[in-house]
Protein backbone atom coordinates (compact mmCIF):
# COMPACT_ATOMS: atom_id res chain seq x y z
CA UNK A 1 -8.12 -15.94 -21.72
CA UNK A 2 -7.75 -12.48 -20.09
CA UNK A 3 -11.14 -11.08 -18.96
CA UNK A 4 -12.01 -7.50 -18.99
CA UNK A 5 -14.01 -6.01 -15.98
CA UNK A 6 -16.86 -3.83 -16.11
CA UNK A 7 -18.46 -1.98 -13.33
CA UNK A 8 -21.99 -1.78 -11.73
CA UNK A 9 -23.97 -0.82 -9.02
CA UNK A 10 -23.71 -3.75 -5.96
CA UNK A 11 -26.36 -3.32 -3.18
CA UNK A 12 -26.68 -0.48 -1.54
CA UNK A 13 -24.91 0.99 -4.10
CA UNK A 14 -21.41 -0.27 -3.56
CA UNK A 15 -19.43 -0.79 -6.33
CA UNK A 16 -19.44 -3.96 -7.80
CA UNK A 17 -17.34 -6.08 -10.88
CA UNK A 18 -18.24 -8.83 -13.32
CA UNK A 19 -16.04 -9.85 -15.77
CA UNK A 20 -16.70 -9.93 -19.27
CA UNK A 21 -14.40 -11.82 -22.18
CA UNK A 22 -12.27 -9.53 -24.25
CA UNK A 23 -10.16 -10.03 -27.42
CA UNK A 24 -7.33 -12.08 -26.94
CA UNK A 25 -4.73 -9.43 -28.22
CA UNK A 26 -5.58 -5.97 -28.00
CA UNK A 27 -3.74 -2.51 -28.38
CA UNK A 28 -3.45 0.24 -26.09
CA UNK A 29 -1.63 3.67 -25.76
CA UNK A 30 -0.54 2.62 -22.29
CA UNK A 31 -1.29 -0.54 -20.37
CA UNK A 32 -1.04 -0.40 -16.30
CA UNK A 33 0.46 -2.99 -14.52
CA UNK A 34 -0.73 -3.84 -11.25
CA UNK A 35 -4.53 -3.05 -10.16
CA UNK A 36 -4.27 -2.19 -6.71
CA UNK A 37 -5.11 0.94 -5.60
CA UNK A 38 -2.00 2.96 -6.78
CA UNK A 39 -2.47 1.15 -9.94
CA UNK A 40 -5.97 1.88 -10.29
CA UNK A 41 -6.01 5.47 -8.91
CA UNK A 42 -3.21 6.02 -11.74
CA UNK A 43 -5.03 5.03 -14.56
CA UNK A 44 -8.10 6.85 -13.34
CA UNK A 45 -5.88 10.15 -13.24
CA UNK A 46 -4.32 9.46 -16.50
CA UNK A 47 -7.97 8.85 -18.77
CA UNK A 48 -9.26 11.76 -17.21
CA UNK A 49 -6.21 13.96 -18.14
CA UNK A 50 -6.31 12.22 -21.39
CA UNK A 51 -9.74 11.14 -22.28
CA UNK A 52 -8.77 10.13 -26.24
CA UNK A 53 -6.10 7.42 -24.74
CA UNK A 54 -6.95 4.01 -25.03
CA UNK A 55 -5.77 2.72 -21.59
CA UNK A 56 -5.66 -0.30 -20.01
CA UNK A 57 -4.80 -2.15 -16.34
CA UNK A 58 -3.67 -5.54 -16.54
CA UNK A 59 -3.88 -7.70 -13.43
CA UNK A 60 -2.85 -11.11 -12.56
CA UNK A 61 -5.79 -12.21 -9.87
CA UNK A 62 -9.27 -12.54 -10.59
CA UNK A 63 -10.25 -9.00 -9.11
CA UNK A 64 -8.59 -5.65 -8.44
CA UNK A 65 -7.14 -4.89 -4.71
CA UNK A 66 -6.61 -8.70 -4.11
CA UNK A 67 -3.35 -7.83 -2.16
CA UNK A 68 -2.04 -5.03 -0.17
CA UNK A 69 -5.02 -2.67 -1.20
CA UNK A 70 -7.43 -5.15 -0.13
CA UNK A 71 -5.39 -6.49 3.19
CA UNK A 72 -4.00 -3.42 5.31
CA UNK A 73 -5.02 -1.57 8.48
CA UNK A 74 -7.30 1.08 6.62
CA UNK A 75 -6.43 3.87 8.25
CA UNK A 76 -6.19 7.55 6.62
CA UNK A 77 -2.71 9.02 7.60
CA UNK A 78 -2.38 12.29 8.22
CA UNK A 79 1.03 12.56 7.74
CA UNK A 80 3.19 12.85 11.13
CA UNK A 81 5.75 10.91 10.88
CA UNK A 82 7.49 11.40 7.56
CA UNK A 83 10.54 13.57 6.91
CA UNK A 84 9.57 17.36 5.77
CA UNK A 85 9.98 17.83 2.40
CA UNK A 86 9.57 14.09 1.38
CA UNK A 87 7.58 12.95 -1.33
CA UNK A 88 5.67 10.99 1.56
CA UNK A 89 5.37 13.51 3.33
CA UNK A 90 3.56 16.15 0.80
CA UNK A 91 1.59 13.34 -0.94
CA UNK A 92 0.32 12.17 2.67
CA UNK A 93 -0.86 15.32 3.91
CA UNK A 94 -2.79 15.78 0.13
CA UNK A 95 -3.68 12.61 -0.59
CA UNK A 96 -5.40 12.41 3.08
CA UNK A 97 -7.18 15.74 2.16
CA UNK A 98 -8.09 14.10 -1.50
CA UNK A 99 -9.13 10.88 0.02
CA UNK A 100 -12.22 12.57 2.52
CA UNK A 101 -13.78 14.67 -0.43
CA UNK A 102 -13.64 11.43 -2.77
CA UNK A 103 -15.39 9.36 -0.25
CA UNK A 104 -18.28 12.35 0.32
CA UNK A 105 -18.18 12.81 -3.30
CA UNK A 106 -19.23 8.48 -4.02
CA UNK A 107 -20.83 8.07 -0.97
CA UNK A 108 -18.14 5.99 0.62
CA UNK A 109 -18.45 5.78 4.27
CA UNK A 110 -15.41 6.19 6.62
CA UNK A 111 -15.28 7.92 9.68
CA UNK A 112 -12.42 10.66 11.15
CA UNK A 113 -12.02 8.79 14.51
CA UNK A 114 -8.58 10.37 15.08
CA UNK A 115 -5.15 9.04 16.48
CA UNK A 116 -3.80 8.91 19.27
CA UNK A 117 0.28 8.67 19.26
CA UNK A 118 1.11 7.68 23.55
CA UNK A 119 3.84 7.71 25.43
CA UNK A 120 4.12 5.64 28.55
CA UNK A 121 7.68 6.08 29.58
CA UNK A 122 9.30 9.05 30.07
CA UNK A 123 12.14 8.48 27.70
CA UNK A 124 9.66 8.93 24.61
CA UNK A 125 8.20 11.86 25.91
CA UNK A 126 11.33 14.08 23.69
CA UNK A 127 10.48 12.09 21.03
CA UNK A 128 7.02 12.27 21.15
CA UNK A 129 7.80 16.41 21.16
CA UNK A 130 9.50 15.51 18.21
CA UNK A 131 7.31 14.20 16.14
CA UNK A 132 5.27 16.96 17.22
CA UNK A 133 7.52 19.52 15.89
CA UNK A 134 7.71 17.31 12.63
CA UNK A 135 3.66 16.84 12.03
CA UNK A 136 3.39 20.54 11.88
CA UNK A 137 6.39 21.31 9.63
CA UNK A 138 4.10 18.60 7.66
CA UNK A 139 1.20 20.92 7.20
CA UNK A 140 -0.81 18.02 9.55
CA UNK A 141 -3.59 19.79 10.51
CA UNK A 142 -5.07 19.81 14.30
CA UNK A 143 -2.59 18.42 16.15
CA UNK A 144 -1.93 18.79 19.38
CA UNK A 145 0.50 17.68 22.71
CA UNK A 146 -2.59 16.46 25.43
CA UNK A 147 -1.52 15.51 28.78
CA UNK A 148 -2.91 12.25 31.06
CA UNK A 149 -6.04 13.20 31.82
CA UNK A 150 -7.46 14.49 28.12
CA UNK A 151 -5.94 10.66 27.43
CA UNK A 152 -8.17 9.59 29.12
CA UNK A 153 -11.38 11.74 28.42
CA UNK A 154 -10.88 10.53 24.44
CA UNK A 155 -9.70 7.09 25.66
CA UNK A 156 -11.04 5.87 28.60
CA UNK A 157 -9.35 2.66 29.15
CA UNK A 158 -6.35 4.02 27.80
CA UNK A 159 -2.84 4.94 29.61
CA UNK A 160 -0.65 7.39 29.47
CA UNK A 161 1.81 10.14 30.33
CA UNK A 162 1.52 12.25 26.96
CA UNK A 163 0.30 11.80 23.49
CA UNK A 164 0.05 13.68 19.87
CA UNK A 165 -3.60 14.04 19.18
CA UNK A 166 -4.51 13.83 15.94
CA UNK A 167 -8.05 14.09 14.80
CA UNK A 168 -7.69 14.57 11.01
CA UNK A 169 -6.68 10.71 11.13
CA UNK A 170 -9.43 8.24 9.85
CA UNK A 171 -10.66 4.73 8.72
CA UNK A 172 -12.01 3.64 5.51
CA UNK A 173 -12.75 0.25 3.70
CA UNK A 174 -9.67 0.73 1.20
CA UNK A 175 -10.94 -2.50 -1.16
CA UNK A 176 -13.98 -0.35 -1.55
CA UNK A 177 -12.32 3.17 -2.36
CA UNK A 178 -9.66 0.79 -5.25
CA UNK A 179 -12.76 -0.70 -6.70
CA UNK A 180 -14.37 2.74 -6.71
CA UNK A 181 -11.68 3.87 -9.02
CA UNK A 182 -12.10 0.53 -11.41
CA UNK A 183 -15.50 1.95 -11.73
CA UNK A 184 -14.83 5.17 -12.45
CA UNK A 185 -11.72 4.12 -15.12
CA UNK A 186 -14.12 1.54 -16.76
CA UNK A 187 -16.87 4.50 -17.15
CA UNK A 188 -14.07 6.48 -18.68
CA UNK A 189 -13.97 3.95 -21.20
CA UNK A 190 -10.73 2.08 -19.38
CA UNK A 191 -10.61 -1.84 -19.83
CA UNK A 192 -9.36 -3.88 -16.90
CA UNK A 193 -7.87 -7.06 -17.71
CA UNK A 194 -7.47 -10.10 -15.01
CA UNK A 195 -6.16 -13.16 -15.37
CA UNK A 196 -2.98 -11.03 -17.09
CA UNK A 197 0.24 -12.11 -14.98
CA UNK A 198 3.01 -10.41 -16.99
CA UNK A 199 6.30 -12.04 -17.21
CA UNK A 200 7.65 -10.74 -20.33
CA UNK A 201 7.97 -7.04 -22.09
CA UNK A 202 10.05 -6.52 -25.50
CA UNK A 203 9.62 -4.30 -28.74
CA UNK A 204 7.35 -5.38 -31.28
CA UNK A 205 9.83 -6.78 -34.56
CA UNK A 206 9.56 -4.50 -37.38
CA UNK A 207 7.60 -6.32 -40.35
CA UNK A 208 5.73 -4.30 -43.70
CA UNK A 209 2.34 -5.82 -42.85
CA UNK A 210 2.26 -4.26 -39.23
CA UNK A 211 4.43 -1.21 -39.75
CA UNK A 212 1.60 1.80 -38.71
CA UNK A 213 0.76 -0.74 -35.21
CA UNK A 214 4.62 -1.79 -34.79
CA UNK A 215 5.13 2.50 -34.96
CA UNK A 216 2.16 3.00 -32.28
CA UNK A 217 2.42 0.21 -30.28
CA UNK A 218 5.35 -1.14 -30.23
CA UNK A 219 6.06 -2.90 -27.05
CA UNK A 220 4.74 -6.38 -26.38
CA UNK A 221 3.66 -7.30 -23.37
CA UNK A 222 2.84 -11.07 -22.59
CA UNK A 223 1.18 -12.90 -19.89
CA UNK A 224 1.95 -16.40 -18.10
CA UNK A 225 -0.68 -17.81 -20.03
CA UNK A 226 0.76 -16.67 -23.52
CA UNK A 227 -1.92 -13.94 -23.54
CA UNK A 228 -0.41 -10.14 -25.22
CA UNK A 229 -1.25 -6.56 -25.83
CA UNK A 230 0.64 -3.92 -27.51
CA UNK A 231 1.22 -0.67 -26.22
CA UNK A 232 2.75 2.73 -26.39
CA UNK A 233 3.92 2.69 -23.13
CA UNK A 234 4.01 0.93 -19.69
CA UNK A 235 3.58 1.90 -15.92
CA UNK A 236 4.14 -0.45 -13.51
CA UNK A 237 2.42 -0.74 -10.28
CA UNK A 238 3.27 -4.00 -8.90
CA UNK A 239 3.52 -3.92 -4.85
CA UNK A 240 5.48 -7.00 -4.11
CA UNK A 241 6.52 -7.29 -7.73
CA UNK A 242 7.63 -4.24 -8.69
CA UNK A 243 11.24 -5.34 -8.59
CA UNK A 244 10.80 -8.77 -10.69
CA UNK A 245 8.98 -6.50 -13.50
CA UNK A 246 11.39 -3.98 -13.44
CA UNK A 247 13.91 -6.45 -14.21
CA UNK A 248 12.32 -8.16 -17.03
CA UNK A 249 11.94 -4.93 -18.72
CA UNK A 250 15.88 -3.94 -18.77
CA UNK A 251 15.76 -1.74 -15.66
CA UNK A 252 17.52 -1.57 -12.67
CA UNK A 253 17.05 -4.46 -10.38
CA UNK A 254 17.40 -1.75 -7.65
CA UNK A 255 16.14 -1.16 -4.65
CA UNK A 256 14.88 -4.97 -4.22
CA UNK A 257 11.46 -5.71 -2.72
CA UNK A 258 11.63 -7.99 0.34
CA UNK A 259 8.19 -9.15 1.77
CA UNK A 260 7.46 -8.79 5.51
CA UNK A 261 4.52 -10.31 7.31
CA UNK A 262 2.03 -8.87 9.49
CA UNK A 263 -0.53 -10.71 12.10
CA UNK A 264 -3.06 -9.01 13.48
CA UNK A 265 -5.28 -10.42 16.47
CA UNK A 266 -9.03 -9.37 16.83
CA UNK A 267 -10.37 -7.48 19.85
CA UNK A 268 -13.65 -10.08 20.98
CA UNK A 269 -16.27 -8.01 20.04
CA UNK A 270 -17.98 -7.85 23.47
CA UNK A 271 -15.08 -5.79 24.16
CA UNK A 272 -14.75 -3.83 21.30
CA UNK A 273 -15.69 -0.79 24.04
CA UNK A 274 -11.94 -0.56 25.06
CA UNK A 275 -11.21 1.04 22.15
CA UNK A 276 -12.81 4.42 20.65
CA UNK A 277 -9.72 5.49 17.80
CA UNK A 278 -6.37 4.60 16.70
CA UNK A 279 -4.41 4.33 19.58
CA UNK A 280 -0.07 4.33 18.70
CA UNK A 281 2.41 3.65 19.98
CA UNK A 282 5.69 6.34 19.93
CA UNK A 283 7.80 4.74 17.18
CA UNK A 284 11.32 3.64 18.55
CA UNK A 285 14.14 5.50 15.81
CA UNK A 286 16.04 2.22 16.73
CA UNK A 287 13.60 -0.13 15.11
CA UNK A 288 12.52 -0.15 11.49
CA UNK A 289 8.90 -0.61 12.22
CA UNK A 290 6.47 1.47 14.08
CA UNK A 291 5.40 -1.33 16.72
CA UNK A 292 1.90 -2.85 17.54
CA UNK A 293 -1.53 -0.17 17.93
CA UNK A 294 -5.43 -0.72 18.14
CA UNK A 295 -7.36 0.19 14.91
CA UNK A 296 -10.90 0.70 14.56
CA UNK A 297 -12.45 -0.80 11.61
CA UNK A 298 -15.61 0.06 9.31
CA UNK A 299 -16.99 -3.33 10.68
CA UNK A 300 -16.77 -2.30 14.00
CA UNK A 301 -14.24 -4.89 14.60
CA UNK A 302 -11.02 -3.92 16.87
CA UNK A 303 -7.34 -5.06 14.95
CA UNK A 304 -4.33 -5.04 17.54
CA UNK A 305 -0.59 -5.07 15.84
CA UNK A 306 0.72 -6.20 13.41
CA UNK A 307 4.29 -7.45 14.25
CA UNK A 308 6.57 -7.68 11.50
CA UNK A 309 8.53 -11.14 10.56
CA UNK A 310 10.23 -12.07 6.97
CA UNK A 311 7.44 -13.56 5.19
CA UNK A 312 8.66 -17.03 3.13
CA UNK A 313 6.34 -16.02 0.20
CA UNK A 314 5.95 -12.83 -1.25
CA UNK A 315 1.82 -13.63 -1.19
CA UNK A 316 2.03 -15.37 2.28
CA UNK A 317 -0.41 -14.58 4.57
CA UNK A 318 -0.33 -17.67 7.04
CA UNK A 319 2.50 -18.43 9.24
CA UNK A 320 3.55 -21.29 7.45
CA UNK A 321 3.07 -20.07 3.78
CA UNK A 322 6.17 -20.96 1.93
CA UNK A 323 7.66 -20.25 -2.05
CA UNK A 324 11.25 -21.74 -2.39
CA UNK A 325 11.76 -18.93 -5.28
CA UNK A 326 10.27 -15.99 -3.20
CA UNK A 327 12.45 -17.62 -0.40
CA UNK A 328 15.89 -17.43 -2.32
CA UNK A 329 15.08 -14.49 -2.99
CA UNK A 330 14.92 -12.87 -0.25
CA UNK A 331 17.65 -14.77 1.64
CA UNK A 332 20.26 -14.54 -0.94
CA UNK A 333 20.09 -11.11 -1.17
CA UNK A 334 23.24 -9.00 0.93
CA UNK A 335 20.80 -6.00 1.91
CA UNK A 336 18.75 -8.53 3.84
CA UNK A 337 21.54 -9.82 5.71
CA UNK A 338 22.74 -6.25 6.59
CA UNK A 339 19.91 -5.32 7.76
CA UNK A 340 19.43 -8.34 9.98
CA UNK A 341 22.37 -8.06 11.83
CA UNK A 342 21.30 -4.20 12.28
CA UNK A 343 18.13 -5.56 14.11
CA UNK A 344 18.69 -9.02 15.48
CA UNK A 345 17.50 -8.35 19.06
CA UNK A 346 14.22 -6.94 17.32
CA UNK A 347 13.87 -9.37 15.13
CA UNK A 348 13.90 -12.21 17.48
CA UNK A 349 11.42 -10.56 19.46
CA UNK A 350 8.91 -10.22 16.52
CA UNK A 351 10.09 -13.93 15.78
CA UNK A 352 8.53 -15.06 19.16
CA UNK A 353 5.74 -12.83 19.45
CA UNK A 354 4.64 -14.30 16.12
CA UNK A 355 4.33 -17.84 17.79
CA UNK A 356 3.36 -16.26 21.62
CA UNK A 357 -0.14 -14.75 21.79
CA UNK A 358 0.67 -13.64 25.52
CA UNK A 359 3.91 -11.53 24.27
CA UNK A 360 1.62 -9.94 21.77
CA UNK A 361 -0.36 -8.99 24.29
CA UNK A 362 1.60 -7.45 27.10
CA UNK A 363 2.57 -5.02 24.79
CA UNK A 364 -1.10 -4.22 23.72
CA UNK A 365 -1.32 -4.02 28.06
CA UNK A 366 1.41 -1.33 28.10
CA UNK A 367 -1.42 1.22 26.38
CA UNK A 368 -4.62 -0.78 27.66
CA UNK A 369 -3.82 -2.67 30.99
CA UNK A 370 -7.55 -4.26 30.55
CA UNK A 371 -7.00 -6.34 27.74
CA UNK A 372 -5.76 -9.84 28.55
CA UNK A 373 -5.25 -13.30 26.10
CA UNK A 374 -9.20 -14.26 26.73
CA UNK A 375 -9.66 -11.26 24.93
CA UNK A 376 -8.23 -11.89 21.28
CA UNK A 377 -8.30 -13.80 18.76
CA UNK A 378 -5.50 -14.28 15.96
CA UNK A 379 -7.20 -11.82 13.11
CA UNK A 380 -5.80 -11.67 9.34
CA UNK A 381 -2.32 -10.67 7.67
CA UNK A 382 -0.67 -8.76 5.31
CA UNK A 383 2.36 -8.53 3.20
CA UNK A 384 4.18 -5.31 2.94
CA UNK A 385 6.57 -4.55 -0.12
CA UNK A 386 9.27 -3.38 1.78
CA UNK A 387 11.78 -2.18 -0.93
CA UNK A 388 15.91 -2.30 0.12
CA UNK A 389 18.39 -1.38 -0.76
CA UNK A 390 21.74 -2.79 -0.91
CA UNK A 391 23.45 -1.37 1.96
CA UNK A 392 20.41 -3.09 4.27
CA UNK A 393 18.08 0.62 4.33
CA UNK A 394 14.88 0.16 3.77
CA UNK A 395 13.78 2.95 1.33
CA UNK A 396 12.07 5.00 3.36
CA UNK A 397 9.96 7.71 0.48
CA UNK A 398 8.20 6.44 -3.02
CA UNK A 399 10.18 5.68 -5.39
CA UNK A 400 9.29 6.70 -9.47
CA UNK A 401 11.92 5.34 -11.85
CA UNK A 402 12.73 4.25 -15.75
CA UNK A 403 15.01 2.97 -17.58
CA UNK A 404 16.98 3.05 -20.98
CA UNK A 405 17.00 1.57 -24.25
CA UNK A 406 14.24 0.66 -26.47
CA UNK A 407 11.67 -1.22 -23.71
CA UNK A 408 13.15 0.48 -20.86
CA UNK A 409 12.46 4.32 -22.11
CA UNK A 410 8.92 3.99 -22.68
CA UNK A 411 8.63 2.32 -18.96
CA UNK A 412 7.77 3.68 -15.67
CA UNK A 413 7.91 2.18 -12.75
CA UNK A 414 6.59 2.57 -9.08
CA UNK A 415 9.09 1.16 -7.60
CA UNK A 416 8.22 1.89 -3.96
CA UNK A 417 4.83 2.63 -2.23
CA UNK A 418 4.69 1.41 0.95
CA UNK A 419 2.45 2.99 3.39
CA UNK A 420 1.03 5.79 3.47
CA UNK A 421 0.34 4.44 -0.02
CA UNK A 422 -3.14 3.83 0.10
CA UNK A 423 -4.34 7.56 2.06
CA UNK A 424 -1.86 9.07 -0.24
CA UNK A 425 -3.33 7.67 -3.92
CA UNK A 426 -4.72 10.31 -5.58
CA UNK A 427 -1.78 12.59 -4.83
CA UNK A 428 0.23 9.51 -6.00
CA UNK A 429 -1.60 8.87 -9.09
CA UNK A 430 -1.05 12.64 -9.87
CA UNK A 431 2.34 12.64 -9.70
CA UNK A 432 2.52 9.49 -11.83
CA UNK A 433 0.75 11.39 -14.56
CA UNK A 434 2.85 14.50 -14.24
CA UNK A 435 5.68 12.35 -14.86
CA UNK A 436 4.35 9.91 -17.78
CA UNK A 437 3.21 13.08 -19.28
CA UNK A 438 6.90 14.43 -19.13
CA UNK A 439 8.44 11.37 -20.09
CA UNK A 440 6.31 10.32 -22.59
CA UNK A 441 4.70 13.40 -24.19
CA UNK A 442 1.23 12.36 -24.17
């Protein structure tokens, strides 16, 4: 049986969940798939634009931000390196913006460390320029082209020929800014149901006895466990599913979602000191991935990476964690393979320095020279949602989509929201509600 979530004050007043049992069939104007923070931060926006909706977020784990919300670097963008004009882009730079005054406004510590983006080789210095050029075009505010020696006045240990200085760029504990907004949706009068993995979607069959419900509500949604609720309409905010549920509804099966892996190792905390902010490397327009860097944490803990491999299970967060479904997948798809053979040289590389601790590391010793293999440990991982398309692109912006047809029309779907995801939520969750509202004349 599905149970609903209610919020409450943990110590120190965190926010805290206990679940309480709810009706086993309920009806809602719309239900929200998916309660990560996206998911979350949506139906927060939606109940406050539309406080007489009965809404509801239905969630397959036993808590909300189980996945990428609850397993990611936690830092607060600011919004360099996305293309002008891009949905990214504008929602990065707002959402960051939206993200600080939520946290003063609940009392949710973070801390505005700032970023540092190095080069160490003078071929990246033009593109370091570059990105520059393409932070301020962003709106990014503060940043700033500092030389060697201001390298090394905000990182000691730190080398460098150049770097983009960016101190608008933060930390936060992002589990504890997604249950935040369960709180606030739950206070709103919002139900949260867990235990709800949906596999199925159709319309509701006409019948006398249920004709002013089957008008209302007329799509059915069901669970694994044979659990339903009726609703209006649907949004789907799925992260690694969001393809798979856009399918079952009658949508298009495009742009695919194909997991990739990161491992993070952990800075020993006696020397933790090496490391005052984010410290980046210059992305490489060559490689699809922005490379290994040195976060902070609200701990006080040090994460180094991630790499990126092709993770065997779409919720796989050790090496060896393997689904043969999530695997066919993945490997039977053509966009995979064309992207492959776009990158094989890198993705060999990642391959090995997923199994070689030492490789991991001389490429954290390109930026800090200091830190050997006595000083790490292998940390957690994560799973990105790393929608593609079928050409071999990964899709590089967020992408909001429908369908047709009876289920399909009163559907839609987030489809893509990789990072900046999390910095950008609010700004996400209020163009999600601009666009149900549109769609679906609330």
């Amino acid at each position: 049986m599905a149970a609903a979530l209610r919020g409450r004050a943990g110590p120190g007043g965190a926010p805290a969940l206990w679940r309480l049992q709810s009706r086993r069939q309920s009806s809602f104007d719309v239900a929200v798939v998916g309660a990560g923070i996206v998911g979350l931060a949506t139906a927060r926006e939606l109940l406050q634009r539309h406080p007489s909706l009965a809404l509801a977020v239905l969630e397959k784990e036993q808590e909300p931000a189980h996945h990428q919300s609850g397993r990611n670097s936690g830092v607060i963008h600011s919004g360099i390196y996305y293309t002008p004009g891009s949905l990214k882009a504008r929602l990065c730079v707002q959402g960051a913006a939206l993200c600080y005054r939520y946290c003063d406004q609940k009392g949710i510590p973070y801390k505005q460390c700032g970023k540092l983006i190095v080069a160490v080789e003078q071929d990246e210095i033009p593109r370091l320029k570059a990105l520059y050029e393409r932070g301020l075009q962003n709106n990014v505010p503060g940043l700033k082209l500092i030389g060697a020696k201001e390298i090394q006045e905000k990182e000691p240990f730190c080398r460098g020929l150049m770097a983009l200085d960016s101190p608008y760029t933060g930390i936060v504990d992002y589990k504890q800014v997604a249950q935040s907004y369960a709180r606030d949706f739950q206070e709103a009068g919002g139900t949260i149901l867990t235990g709800f993995e949906v596999t199925d979607m159709e319309m509701a069959k006409e019948s006398p006895a249920q004709s002013e419900d089957g008008l209302k509500y007329p799509v059915i949604v069901r669970s694994k466990k044979g659990q339903e609720v009726t609703c209006g309409h649907v949004l789907t905010c799925a992260g690694l599913h969001s393809d798979r549920l856009a399918r079952i509804s009658g949508c298009s099966p495009q742009p695919r979602i194909v997991p990739f892996r990161g491992d993070y190792l952990l800075l020993k905390p006696e020397k933790s000191y090496l490391v005052k902010g984010n410290i980046y490397p210059v992305p490489n327009p060559r490689f699809p991935f922005l490379g290994f860097h040195f976060t902070p944490r609200m701990d006080g803990s040090v994460w180094l990476g991630p790499n990126a491999v092709l993770a065997f299970k779409r919720e796989g967060y050790k090496l060896l964690d393997f689904s043969p479904g999530d695997f066919l997948d993945a490997v039977t798809y053509s966009g995979l393979w064309k992207l492959v053979l776009r990158n094989v040289s890198y993705g060999l590389e990642e391959l090995y320095r997923a199994f070689s601790l030492s490789a991991q590391v001389r490429q954290l010793q390109r930026f800090i020279p200091e830190v050997t293999t006595d000083d790490v440990l292998r940390g957690p991982s994560g799973v990105r949602a790393q929608a593609l398309d079928s050409e071999g692109n990964l899709v590089d912006d967020f992408v909001f989509d429908g369908g047709s047809g009876p289920v399909g029309s009163r559907i839609l779907h987030v489809r893509n929201a990789p990072s900046p995801a999390a910095t950008s939520s609010l700004a996400i969750a209020a163009a999600i509600a601009a666009e149900a509202q549109r769609r679906f004349q609330l």
